[in-house]
C-alpha atoms as a PDB file:
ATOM      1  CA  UNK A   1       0.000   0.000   0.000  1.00  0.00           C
ATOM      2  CA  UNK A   2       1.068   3.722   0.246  1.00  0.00           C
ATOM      3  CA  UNK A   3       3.039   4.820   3.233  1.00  0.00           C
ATOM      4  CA  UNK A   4       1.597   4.136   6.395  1.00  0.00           C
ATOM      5  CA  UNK A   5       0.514   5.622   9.488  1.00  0.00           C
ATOM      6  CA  UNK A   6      -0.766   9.012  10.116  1.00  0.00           C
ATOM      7  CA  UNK A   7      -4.517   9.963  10.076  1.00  0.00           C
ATOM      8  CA  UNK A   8      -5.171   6.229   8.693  1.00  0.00           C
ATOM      9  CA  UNK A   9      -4.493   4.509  12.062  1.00  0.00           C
ATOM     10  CA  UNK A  10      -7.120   7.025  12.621  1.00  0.00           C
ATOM     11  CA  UNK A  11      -9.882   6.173  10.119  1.00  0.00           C
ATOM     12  CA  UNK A  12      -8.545   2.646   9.365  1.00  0.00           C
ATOM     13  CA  UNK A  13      -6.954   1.518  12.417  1.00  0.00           C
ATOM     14  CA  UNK A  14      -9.710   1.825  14.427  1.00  0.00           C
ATOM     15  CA  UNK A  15     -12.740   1.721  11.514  1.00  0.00           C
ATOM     16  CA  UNK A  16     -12.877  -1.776  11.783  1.00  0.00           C
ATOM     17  CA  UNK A  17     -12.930  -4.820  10.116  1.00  0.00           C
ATOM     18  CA  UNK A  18     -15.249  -3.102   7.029  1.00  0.00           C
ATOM     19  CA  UNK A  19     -12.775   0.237   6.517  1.00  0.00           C
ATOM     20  CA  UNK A  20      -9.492  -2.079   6.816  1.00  0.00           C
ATOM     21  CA  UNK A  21     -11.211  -4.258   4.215  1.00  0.00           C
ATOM     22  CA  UNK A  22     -12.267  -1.381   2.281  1.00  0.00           C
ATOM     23  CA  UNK A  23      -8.677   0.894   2.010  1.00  0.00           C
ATOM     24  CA  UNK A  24      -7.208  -1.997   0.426  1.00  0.00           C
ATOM     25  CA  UNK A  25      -9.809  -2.514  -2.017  1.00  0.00           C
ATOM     26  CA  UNK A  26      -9.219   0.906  -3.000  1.00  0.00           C
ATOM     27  CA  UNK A  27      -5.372   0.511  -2.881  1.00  0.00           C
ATOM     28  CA  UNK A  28      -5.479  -2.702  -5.085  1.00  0.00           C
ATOM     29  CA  UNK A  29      -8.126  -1.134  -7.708  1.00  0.00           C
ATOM     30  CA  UNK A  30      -6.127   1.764  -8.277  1.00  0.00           C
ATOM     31  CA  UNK A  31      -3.230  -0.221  -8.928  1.00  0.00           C
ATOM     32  CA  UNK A  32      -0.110  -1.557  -6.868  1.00  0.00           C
ATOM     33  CA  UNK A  33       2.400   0.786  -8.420  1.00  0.00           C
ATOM     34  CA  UNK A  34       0.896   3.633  -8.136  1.00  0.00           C
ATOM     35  CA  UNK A  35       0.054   2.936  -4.607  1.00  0.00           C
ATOM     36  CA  UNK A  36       3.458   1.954  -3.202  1.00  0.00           C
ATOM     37  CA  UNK A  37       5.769   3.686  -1.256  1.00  0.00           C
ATOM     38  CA  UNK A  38       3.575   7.251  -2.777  1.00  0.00           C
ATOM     39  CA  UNK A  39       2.396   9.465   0.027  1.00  0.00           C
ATOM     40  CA  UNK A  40      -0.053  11.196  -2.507  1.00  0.00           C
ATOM     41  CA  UNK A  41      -3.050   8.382  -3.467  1.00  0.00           C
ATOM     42  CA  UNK A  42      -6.367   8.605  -3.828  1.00  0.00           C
ATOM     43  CA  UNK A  43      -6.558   6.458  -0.616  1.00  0.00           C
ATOM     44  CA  UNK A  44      -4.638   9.316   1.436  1.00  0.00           C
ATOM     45  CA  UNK A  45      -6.469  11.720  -0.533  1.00  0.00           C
ATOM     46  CA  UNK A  46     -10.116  10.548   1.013  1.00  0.00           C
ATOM     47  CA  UNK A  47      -8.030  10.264   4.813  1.00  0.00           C
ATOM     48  CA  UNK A  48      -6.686  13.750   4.393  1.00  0.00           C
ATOM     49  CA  UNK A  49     -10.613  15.047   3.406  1.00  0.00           C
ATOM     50  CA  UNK A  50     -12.289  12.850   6.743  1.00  0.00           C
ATOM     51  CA  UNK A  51      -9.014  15.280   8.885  1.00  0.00           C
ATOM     52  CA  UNK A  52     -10.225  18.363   7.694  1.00  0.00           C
ATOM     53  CA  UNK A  53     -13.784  17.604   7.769  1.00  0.00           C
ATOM     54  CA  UNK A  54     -13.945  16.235  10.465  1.00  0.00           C
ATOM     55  CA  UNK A  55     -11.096  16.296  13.082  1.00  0.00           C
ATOM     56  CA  UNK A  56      -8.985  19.222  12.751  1.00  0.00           C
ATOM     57  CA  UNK A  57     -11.946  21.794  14.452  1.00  0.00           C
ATOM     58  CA  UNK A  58     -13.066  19.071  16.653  1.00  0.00           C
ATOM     59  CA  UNK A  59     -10.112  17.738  18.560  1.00  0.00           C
ATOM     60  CA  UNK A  60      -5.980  19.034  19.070  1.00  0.00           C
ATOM     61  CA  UNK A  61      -4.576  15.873  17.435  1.00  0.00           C
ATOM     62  CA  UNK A  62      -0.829  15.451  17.641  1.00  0.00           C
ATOM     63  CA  UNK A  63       1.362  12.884  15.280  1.00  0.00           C
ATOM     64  CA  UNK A  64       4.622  10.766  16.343  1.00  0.00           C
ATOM     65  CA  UNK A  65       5.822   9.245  13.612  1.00  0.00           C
ATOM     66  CA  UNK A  66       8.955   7.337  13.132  1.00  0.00           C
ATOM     67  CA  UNK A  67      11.188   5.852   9.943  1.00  0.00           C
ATOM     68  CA  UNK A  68      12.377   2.740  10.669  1.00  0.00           C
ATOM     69  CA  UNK A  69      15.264   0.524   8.574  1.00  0.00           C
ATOM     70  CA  UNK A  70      17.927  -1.954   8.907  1.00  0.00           C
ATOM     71  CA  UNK A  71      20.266  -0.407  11.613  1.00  0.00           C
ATOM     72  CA  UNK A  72      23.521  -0.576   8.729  1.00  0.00           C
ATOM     73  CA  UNK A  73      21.501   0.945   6.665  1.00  0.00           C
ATOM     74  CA  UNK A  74      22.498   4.004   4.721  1.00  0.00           C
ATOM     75  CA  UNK A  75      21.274   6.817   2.261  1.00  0.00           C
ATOM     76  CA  UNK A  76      19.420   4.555  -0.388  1.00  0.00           C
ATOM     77  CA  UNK A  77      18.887   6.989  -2.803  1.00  0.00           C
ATOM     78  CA  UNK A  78      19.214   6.298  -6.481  1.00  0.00           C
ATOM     79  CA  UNK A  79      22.809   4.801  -7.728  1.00  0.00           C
ATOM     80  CA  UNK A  80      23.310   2.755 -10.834  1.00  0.00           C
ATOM     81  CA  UNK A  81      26.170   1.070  -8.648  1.00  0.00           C
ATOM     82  CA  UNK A  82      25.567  -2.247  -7.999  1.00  0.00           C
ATOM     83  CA  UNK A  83      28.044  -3.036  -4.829  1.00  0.00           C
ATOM     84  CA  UNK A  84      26.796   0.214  -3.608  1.00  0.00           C
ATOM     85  CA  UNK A  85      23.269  -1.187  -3.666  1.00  0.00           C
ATOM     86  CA  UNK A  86      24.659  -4.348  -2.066  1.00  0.00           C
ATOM     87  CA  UNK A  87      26.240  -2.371   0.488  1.00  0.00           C
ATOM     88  CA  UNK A  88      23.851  -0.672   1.383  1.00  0.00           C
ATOM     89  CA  UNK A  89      20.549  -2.885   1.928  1.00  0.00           C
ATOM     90  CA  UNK A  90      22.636  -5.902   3.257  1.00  0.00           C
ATOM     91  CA  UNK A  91      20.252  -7.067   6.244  1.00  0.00           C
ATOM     92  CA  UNK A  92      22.093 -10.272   7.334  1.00  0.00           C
ATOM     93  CA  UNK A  93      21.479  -9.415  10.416  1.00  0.00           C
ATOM     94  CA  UNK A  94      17.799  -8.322   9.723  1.00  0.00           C
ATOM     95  CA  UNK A  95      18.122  -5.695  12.898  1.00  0.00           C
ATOM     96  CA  UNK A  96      16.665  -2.651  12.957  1.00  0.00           C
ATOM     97  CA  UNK A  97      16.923   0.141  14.354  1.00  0.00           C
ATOM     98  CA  UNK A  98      15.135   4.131  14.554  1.00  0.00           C
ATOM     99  CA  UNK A  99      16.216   6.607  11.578  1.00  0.00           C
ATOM    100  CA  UNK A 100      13.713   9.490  12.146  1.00  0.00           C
ATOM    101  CA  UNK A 101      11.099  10.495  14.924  1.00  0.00           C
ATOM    102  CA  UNK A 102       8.590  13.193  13.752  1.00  0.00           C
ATOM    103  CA  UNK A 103       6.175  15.114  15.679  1.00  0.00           C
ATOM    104  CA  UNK A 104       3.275  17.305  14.362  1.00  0.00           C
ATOM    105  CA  UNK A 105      -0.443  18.235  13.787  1.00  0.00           C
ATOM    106  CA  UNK A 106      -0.550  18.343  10.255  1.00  0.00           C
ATOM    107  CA  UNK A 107      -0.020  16.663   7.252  1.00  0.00           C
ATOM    108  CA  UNK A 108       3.411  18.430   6.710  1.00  0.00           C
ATOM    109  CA  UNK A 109       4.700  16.172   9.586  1.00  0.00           C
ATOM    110  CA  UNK A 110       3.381  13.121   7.330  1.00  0.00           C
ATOM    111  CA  UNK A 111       5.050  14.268   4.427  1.00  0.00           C
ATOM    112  CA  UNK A 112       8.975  15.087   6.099  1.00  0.00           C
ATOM    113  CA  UNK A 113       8.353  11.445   7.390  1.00  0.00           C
ATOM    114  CA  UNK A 114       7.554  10.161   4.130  1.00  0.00           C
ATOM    115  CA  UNK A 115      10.984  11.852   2.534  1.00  0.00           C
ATOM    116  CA  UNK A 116      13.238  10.104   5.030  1.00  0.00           C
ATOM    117  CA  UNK A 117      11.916   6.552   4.073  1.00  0.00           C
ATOM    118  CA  UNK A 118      11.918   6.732   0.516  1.00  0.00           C
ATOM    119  CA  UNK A 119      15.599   6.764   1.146  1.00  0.00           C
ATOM    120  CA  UNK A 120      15.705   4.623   4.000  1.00  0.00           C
ATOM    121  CA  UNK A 121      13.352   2.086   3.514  1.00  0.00           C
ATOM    122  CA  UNK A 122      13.226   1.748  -1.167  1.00  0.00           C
ATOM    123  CA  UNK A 123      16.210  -0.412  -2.612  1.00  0.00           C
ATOM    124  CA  UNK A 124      16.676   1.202  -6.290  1.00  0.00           C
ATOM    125  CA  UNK A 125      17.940  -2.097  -8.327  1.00  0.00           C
ATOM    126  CA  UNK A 126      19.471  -1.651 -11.957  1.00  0.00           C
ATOM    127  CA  UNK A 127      19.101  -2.975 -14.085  1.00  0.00           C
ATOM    128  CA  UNK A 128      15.473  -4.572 -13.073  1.00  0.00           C
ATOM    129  CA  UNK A 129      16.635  -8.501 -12.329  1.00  0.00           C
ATOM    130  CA  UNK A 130      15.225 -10.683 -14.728  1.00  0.00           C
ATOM    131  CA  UNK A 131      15.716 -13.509 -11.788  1.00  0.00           C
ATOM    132  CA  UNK A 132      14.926 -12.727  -7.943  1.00  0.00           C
ATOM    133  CA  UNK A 133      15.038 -15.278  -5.317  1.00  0.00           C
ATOM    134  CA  UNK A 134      13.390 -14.420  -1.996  1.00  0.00           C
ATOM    135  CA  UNK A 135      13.427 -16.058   1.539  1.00  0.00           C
ATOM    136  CA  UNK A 136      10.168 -16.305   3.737  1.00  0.00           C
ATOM    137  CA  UNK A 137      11.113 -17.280   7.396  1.00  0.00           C
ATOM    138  CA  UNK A 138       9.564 -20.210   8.259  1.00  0.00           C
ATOM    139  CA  UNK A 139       8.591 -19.271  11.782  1.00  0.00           C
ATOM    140  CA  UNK A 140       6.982 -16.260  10.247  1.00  0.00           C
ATOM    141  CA  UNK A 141       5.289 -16.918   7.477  1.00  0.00           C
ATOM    142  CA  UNK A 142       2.868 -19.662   7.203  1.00  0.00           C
ATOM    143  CA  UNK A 143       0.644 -18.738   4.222  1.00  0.00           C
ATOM    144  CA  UNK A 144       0.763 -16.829   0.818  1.00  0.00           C
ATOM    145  CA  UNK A 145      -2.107 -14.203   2.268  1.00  0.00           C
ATOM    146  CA  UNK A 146       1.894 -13.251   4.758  1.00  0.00           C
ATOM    147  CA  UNK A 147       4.117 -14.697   2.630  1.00  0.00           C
ATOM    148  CA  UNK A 148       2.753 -12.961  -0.912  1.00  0.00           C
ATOM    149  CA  UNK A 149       4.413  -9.847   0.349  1.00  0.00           C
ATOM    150  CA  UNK A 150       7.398 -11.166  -1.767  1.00  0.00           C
ATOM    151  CA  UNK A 151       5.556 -10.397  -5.080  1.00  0.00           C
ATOM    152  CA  UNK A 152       3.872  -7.247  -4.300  1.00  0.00           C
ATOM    153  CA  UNK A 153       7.100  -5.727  -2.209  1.00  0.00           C
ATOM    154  CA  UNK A 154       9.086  -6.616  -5.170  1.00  0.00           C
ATOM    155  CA  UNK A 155       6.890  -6.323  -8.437  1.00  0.00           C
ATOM    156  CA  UNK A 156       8.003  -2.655  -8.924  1.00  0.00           C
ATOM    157  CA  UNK A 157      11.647  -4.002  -9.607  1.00  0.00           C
ATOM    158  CA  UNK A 158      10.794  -7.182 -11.654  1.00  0.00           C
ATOM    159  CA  UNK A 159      11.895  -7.140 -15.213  1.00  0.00           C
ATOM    160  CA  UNK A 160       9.353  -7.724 -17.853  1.00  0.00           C
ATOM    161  CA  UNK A 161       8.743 -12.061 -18.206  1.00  0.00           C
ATOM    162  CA  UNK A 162      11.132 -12.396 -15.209  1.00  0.00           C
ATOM    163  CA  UNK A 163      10.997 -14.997 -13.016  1.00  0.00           C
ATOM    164  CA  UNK A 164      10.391 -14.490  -9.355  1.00  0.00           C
ATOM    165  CA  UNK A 165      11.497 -17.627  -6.894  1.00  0.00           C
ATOM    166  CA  UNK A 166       9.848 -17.926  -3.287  1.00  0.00           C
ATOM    167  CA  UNK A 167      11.535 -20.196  -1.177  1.00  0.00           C
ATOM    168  CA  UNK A 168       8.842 -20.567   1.775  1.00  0.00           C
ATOM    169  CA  UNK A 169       9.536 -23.626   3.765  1.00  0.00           C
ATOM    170  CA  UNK A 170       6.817 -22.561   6.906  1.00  0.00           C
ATOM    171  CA  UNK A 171       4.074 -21.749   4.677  1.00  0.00           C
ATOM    172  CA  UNK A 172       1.695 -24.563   4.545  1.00  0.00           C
ATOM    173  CA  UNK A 173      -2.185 -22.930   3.547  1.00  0.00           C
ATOM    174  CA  UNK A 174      -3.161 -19.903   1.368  1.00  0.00           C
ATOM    175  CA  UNK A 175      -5.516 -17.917   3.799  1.00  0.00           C
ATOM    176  CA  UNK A 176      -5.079 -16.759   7.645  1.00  0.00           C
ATOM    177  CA  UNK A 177      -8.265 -18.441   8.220  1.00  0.00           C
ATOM    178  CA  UNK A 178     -10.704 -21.236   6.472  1.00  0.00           C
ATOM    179  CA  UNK A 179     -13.023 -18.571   4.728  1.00  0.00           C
ATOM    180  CA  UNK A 180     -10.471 -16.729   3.059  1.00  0.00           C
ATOM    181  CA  UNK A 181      -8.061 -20.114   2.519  1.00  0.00           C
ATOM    182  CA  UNK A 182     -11.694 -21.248   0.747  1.00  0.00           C
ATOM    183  CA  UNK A 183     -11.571 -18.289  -1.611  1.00  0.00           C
ATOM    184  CA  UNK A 184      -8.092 -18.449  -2.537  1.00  0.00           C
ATOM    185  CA  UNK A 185      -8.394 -21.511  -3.632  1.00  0.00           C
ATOM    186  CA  UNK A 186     -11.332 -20.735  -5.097  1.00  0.00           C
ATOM    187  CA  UNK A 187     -10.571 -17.956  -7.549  1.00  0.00           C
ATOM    188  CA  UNK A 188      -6.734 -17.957  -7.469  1.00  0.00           C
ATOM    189  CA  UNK A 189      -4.184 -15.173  -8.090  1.00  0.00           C
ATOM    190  CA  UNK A 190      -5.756 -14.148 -11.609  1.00  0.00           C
ATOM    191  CA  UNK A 191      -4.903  -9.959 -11.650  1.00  0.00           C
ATOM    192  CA  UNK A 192      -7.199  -7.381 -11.234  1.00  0.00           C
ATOM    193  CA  UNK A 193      -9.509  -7.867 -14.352  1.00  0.00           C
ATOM    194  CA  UNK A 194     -10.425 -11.402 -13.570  1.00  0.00           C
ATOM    195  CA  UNK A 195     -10.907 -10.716 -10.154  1.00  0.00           C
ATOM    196  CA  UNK A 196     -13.081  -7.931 -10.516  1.00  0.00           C
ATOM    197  CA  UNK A 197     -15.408 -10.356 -12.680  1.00  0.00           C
ATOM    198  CA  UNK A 198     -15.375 -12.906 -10.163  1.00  0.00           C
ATOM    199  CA  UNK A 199     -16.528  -9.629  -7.977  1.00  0.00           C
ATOM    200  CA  UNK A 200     -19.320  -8.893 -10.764  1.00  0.00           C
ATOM    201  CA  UNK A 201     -20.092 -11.912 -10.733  1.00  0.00           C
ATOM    202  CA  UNK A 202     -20.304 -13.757  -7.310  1.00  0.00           C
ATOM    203  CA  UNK A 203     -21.241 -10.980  -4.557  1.00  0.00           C
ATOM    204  CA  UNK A 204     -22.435 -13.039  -2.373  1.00  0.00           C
ATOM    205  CA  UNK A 205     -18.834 -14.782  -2.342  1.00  0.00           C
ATOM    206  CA  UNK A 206     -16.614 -11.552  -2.509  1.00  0.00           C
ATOM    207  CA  UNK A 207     -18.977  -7.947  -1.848  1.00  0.00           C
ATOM    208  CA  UNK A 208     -18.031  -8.665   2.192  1.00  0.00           C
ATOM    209  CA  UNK A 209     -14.421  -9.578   1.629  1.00  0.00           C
ATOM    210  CA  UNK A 210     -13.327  -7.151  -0.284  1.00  0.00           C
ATOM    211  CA  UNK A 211     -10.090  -7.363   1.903  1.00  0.00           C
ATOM    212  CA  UNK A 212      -9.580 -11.115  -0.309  1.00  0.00           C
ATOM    213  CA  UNK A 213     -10.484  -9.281  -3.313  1.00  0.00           C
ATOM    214  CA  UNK A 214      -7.451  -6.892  -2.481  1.00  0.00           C
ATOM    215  CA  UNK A 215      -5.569  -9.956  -1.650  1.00  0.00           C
ATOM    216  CA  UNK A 216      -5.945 -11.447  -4.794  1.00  0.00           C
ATOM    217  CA  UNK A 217      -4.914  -8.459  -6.623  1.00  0.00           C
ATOM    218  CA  UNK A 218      -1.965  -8.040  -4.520  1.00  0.00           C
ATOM    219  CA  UNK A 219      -0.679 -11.557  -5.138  1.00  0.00           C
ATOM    220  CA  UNK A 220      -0.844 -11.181  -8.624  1.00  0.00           C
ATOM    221  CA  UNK A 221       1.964 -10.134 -11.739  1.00  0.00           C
ATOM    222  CA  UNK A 222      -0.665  -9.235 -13.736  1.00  0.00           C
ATOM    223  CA  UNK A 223       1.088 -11.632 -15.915  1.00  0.00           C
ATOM    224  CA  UNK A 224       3.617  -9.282 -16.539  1.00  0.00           C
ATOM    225  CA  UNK A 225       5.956 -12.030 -14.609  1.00  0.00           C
ATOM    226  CA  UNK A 226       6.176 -15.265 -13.077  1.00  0.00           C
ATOM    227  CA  UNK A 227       6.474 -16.504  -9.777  1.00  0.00           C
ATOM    228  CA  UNK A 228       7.661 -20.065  -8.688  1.00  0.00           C
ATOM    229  CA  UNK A 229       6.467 -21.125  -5.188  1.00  0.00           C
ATOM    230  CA  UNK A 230       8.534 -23.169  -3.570  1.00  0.00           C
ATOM    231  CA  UNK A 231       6.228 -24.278  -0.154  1.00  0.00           C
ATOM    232  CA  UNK A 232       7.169 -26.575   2.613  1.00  0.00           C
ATOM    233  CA  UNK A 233       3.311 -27.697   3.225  1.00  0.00           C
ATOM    234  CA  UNK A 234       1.520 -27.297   0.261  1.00  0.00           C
ATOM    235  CA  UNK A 235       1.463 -29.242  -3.119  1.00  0.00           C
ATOM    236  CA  UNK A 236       2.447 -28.962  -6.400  1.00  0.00           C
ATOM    237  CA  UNK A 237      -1.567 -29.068  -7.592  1.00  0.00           C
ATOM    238  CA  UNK A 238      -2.707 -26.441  -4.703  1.00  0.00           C
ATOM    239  CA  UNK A 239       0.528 -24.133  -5.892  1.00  0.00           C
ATOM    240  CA  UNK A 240      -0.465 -23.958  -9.013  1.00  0.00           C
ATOM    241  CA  UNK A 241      -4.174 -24.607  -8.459  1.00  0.00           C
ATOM    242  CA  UNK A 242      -4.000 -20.638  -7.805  1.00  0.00           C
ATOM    243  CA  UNK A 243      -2.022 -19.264 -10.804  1.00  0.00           C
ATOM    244  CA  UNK A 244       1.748 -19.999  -9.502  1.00  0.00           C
ATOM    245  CA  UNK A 245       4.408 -22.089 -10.517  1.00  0.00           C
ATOM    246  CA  UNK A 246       5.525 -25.044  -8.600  1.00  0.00           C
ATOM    247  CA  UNK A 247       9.270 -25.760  -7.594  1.00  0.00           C
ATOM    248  CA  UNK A 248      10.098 -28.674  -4.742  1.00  0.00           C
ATOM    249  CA  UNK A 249      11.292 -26.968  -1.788  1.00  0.00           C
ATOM    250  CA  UNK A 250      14.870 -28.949  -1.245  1.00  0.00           C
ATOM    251  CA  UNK A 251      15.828 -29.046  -4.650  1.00  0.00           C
ATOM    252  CA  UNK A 252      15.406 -25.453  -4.868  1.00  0.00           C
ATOM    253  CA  UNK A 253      17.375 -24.704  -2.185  1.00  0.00           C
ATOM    254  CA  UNK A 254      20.252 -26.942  -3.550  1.00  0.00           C
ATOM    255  CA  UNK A 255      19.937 -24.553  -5.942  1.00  0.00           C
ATOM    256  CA  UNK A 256      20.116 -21.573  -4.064  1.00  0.00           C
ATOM    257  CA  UNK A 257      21.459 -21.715  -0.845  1.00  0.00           C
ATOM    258  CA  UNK A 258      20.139 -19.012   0.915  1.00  0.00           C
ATOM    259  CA  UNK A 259      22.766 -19.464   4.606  1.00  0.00           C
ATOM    260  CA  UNK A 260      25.084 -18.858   1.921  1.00  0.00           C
ATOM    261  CA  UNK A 261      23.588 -15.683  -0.314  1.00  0.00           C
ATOM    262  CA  UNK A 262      23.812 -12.392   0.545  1.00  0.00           C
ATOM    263  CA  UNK A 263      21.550  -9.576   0.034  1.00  0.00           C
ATOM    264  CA  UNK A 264      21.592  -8.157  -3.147  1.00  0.00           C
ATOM    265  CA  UNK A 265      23.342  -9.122  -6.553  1.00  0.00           C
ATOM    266  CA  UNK A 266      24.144 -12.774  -6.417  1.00  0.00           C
ATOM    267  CA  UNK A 267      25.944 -14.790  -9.552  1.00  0.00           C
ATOM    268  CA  UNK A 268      27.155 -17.921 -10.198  1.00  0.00           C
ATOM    269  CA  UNK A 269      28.101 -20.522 -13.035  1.00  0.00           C
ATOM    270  CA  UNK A 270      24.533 -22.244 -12.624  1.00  0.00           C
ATOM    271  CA  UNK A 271      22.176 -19.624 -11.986  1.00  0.00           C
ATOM    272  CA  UNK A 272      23.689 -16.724 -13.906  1.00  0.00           C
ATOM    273  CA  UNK A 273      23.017 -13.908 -11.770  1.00  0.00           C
ATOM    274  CA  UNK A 274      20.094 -13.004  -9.894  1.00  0.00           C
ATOM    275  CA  UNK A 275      18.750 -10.624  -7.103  1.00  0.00           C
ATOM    276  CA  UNK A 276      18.076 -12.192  -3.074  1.00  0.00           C
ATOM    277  CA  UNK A 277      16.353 -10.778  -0.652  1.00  0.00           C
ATOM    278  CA  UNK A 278      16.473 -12.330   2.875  1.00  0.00           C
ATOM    279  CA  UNK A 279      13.246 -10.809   4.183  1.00  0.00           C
ATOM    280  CA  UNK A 280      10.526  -8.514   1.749  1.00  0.00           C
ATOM    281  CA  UNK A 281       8.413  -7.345   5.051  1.00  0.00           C
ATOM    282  CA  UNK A 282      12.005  -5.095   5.649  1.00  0.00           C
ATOM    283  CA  UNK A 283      11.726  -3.084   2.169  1.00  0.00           C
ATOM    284  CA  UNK A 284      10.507  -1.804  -0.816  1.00  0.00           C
ATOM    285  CA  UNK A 285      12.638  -2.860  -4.135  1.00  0.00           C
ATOM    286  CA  UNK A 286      12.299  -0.686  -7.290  1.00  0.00           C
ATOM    287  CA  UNK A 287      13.801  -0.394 -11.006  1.00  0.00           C
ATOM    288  CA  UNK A 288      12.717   2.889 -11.218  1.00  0.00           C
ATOM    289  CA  UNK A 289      13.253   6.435  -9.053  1.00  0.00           C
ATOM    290  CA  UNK A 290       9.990   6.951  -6.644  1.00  0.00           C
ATOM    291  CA  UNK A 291       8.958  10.395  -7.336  1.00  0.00           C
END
């Protein structure tokens, strides 16, 4: 989604299941990239409205906001140097640690916020990998509706027909709970035209979870790329039951041995080179400058 926090904990954060379900809908509709890591959205647009409507004469509402990043992290901003990139983004150690702390009533306090993590928390990656690899901790995530934020943290820097390689050894079901599991499977990750069919056309299915339907758009490449699932729980039919490719979980990771990679550009006589990420809840990876 867009950046976080700010007036949406308000309206979102404690709207309920119904406005949570709803932001995302609108987030997915209007389209993943030009949602992500963009503090000026339609979404923000409608939460900014509701403050001035509706808050700022009512109560004296105060922000803290804070910018948070791997703690050897550095200025990210755009290089076409690829050990700098390396360098800079290499989150071994996956610790993190405070890089700004704002304080303030209006949505200028949002927006200095916002500056600092576009450079703290977006990897620029050029060229856009045609092959990324990414690791999902298996005692974090144990389904796609978690572990799918490797495609939609990383779809920005994707190259066209790319291939995109999960490695997900804990995730063992598609949906946090039986309903939405049942819908997954159901209607699969499709992109955003199918899926708003399958909307048209089975509301009493999807009209009161339009959180799923935002799932389902989130998960997908639009076919613009592939992704290869690699599961520890699930099977080859149920993988690609829902639109993915299928890889088996060990051989992959004879493959690529991910103790061994390191953040960043990886290459090597049998896999050519390729991109690796340890952890996609940690960043946001893009071929192109964020403006």
């Amino acid at each position: 989604m867009g950046m976080a926090n700010f007036n949406k904990n308000l309206f979102v954060g404690t709207g309920g299941v119904e406005a949570i379900n709803l932001s995302h809908f609108i987030g997915a509709v209007y389209g993943m990239e030009n949602m992500m890591g963009r503090a000026d959205n339609p979404l923000r647009a409608i939460l900014n409205h509701c403050s001035t409507k509706y808050l700022q004469d009512e109560l004296d509402l105060w922000y803290i906001l804070t910018v948070i990043g791997p703690n050897n992290s550095t200025d990210t901003t755009t290089t076409t140097d690829t050990t700098t990139t390396e360098t800079n983004n290499d989150s071994t150690t996956n610790s993190l640690q405070v890089k700004g702390l704002y304080i303030g009533n209006d949505i200028e306090c949002y927006n200095e916020a916002c500056r600092l993590s576009s450079k703290v928390n977006f990897t620029r990656i050029f060229p856009a990998p045609t092959k990324m690899v990414v690791y999902l901790d298996e005692h974090e995530f144990h389904s796609t509706w978690l572990g799918n934020k490797a495609i939609y943290r990383t779809r920005m820097a994707m190259a066209d027909h790319g291939e995109l390689i999960i490695l997900a050894p804990g995730v063992n079901r598609f949906g946090e709970d039986h309903e939405v599991d049942d819908l997954i499977r159901q209607f699969g990750y499709s992109g955003t035209e199918r899926t708003m069919k399958a909307l048209k056309d089975h509301p009493e299915l999807l009209q009161n979870n339009l959180g799923a339907v935002a799932h389902l758009i989130h998960g997908s490449t639009e076919g613009r790329f592939s992704v290869t699932y690699c599961p520890g729980h699930l099977t080859k039919k149920e993988i690609e039951s829902v639109g993915f490719n299928y890889a088996d979980l060990e051989d992959t990771k004879t493959l690529y041995q991910f103790d061994k990679l390191k953040d960043g550009w990886n290459e090597d006589e049998l896999n050519g080179k390729f991109y690796y990420i340890s952890n996609p809840a940690l960043g946001l990876w893009s071929s192109t400058d964020m403006e």
